[in-house]
Protein backbone atom coordinates (compact mmCIF):
# COMPACT_ATOMS: atom_id res chain seq x y z
CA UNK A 1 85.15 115.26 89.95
CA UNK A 2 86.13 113.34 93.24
CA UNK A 3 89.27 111.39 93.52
CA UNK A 4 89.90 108.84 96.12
CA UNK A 5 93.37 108.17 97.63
CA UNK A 6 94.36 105.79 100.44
CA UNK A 7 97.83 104.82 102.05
CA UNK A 8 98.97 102.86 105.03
CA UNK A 9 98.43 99.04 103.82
CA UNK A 10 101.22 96.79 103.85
CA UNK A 11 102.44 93.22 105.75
CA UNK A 12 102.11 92.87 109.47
CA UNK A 13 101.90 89.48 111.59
CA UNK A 14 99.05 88.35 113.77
CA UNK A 15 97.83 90.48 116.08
CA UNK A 16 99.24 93.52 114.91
CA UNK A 17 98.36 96.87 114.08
CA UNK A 18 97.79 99.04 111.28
CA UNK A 19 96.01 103.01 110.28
CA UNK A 20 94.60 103.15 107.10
CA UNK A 21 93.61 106.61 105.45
CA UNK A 22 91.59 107.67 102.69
CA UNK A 23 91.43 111.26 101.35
CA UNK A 24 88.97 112.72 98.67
CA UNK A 25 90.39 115.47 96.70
CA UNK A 26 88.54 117.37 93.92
CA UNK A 27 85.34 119.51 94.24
CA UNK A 28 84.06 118.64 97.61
CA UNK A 29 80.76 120.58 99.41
CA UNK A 30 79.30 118.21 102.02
CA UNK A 31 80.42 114.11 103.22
CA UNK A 32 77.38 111.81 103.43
CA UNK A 33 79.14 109.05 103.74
CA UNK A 34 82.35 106.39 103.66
CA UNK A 35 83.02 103.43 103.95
CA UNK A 36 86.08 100.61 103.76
CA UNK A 37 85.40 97.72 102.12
CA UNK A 38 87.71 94.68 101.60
CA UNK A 39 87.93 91.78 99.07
CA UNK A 40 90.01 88.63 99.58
CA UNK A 41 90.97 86.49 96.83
CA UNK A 42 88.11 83.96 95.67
CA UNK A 43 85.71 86.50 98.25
CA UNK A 44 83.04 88.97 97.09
CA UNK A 45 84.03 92.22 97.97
CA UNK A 46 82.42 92.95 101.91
CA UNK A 47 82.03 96.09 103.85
CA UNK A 48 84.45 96.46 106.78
CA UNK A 49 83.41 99.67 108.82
CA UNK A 50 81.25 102.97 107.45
CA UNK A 51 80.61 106.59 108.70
CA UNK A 52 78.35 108.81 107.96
CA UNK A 53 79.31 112.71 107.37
CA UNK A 54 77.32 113.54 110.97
CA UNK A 55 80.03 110.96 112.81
CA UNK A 56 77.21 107.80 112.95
CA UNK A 57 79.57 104.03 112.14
CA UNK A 58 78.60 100.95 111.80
CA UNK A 59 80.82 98.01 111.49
CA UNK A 60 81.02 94.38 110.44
CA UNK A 61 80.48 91.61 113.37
CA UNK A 62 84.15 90.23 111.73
CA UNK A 63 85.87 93.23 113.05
CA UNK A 64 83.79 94.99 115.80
CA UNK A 65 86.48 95.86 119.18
CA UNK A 66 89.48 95.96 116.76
CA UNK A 67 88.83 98.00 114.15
CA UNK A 68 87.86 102.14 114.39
CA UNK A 69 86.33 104.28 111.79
CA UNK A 70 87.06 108.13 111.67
CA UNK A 71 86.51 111.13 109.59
CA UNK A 72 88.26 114.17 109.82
CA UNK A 73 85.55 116.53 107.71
CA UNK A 74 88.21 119.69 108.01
CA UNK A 75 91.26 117.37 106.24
CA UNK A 76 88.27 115.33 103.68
CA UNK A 77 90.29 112.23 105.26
CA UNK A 78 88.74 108.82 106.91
CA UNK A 79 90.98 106.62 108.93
CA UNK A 80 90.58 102.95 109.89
CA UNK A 81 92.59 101.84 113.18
CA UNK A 82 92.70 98.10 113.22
CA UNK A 83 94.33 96.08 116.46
CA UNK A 84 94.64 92.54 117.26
CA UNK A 85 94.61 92.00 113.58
CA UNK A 86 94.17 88.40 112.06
CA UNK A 87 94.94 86.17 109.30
CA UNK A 88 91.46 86.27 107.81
CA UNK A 89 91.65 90.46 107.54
CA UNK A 90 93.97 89.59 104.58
CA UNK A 91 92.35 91.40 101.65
CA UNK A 92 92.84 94.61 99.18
CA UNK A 93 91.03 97.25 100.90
CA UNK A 94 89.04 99.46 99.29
CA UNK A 95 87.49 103.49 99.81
CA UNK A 96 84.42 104.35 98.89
CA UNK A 97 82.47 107.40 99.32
CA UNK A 98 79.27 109.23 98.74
CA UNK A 99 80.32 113.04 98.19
CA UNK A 100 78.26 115.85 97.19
CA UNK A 101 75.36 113.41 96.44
CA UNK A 102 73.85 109.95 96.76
CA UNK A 103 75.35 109.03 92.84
CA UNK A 104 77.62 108.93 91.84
CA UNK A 105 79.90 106.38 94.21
CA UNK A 106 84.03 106.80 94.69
CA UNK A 107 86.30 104.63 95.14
CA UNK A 108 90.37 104.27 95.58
CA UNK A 109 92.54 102.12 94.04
CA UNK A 110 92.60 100.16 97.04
CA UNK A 111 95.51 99.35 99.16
CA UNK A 112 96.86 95.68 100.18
CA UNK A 113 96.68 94.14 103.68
CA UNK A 114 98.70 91.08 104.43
CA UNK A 115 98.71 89.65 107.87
CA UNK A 116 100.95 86.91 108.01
CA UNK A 117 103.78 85.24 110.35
């Protein structure tokens, strides 16, 4: 079993900064893939930035030049940097991970992001 944490949401204003992290725990051989995704209230839930286990991202138009995906394979831990943040990046963010396999999919709790003046 896999487990899913991550930390570092909270309230920031406009154009601010924030690091998100997400580390798997659990029985862990080999990373394909993770991924943040975020859901705002009344919004389906979107993906924000992913990574593959190789180092390969790929990241929504929304956030592309503010927002930087990571993975540090040695710590099982996946970052998200995100500058210059807006009002519209306002959502519960969400892990989500494909570890040891292509099935099952993880995912965190998820961890609120408020950017507000």
């Amino acid at each position: 079993q896999v487990q899913l944490v991550e930390s570092g949401g909270g309230v920031v204003q406009p154009g601010g900064s924030l690091r998100l992290s997400c580390t798997a725990s659990g029985h862990i051989s080999k990373i394909y893939a993770m991924t943040w995704r975020r859901q705002a209230p009344g919004n389906q839930r979107e993906l924000v930035a992913g990574i593959t286990g190789a180092g390969k991202t790929n990241y929504a138009d929304s956030v592309k030049g503010r927002f930087t995906i990571s993975l540090d394979n040695a710590q099982n831990t996946m970052y998200l940097q995100m500058n210059s943040l807006r009002p519209e990046d306002t959502g519960l963010y969400y892990c989500n991970a494909l570890i040891n396999g292509m099935t099952p999919e993880y995912w965190g709790q998820g961890t609120q992001i408020t950017v507000s003046s």
